[in-house]
Protein backbone atom coordinates (compact mmCIF):
# COMPACT_ATOMS: atom_id res chain seq x y z
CA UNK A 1 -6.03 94.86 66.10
CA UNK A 2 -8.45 97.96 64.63
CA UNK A 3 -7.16 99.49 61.86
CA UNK A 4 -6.36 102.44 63.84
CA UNK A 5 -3.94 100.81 65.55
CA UNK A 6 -1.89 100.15 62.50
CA UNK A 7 -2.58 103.72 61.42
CA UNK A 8 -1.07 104.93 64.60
CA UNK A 9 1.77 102.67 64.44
CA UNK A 10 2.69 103.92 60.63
CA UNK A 11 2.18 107.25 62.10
CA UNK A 12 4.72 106.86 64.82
CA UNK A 13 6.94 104.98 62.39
CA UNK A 14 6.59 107.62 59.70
CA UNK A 15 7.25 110.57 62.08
CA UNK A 16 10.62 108.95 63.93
CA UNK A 17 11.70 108.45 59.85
CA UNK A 18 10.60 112.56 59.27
CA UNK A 19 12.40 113.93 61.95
CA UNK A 20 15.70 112.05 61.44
CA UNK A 21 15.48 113.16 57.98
CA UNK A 22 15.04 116.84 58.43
CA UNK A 23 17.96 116.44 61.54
CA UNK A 24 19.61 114.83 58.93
CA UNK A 25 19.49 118.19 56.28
CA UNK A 26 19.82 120.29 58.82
CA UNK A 27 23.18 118.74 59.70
CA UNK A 28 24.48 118.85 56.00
CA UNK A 29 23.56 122.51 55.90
CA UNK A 30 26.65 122.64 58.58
CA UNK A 31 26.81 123.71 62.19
CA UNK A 32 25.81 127.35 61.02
CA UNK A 33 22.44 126.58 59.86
CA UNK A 34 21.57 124.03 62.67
CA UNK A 35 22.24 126.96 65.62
CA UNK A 36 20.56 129.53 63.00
CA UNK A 37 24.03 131.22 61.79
CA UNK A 38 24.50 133.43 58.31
CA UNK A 39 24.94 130.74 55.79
CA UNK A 40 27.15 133.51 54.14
CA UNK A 41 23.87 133.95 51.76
CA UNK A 42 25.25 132.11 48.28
CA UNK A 43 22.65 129.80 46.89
CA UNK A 44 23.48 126.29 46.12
CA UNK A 45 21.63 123.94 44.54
CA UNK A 46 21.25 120.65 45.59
CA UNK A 47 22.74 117.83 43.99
CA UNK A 48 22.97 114.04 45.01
CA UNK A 49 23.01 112.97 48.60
CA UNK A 50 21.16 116.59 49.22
CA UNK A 51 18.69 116.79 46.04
CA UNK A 52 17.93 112.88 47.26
CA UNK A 53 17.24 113.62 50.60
CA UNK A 54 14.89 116.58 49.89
CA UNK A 55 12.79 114.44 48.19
CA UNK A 56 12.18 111.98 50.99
CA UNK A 57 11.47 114.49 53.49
CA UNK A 58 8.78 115.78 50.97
CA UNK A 59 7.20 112.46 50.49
CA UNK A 60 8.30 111.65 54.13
CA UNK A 61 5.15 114.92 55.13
CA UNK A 62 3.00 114.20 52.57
CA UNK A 63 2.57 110.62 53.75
CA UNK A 64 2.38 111.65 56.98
CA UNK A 65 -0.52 114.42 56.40
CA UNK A 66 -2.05 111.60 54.44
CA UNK A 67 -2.02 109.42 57.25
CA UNK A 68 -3.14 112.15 59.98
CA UNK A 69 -5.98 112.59 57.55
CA UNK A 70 -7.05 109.00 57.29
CA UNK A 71 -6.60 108.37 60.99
CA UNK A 72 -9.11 111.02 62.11
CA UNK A 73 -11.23 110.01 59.59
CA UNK A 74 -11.47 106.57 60.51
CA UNK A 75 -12.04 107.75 64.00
């Protein structure tokens, strides 16, 4: 196997993992936010499960950009 091949296999990977984490926040923001309802507009910060996932969907894009990058690159 090239090593695009395993670059297109992390990519695959990487993006099933991205969208069932922002499917994932999108259901904890409640039925509202998932159809595009008023969230009632209070802010609330995000703390544990929330604040935790956050964080993996940001490292969840940046490794995939990372790997988009590398992949046309090594193309």
């Amino acid at each position: 196997m090239a090593l695009t091949d395993y670059l297109d296999i992390a990519q695959i990977i990487v993006s099933i993992a991205l969208v069932a984490a922002i499917v994932l926040q999108s259901k904890a923001a409640g039925l509202g936010g998932l159809t595009g309802g008023d969230t009632g507009g209070v802010f609330r910060a995000r703390r544990g499960v929330e604040k935790t996932l956050f964080n993996i969907t940001i490292g969840l894009s940046v490794v995939f950009f990372l790997i988009s990058i590398a992949n046309v690159l090594v193309s």
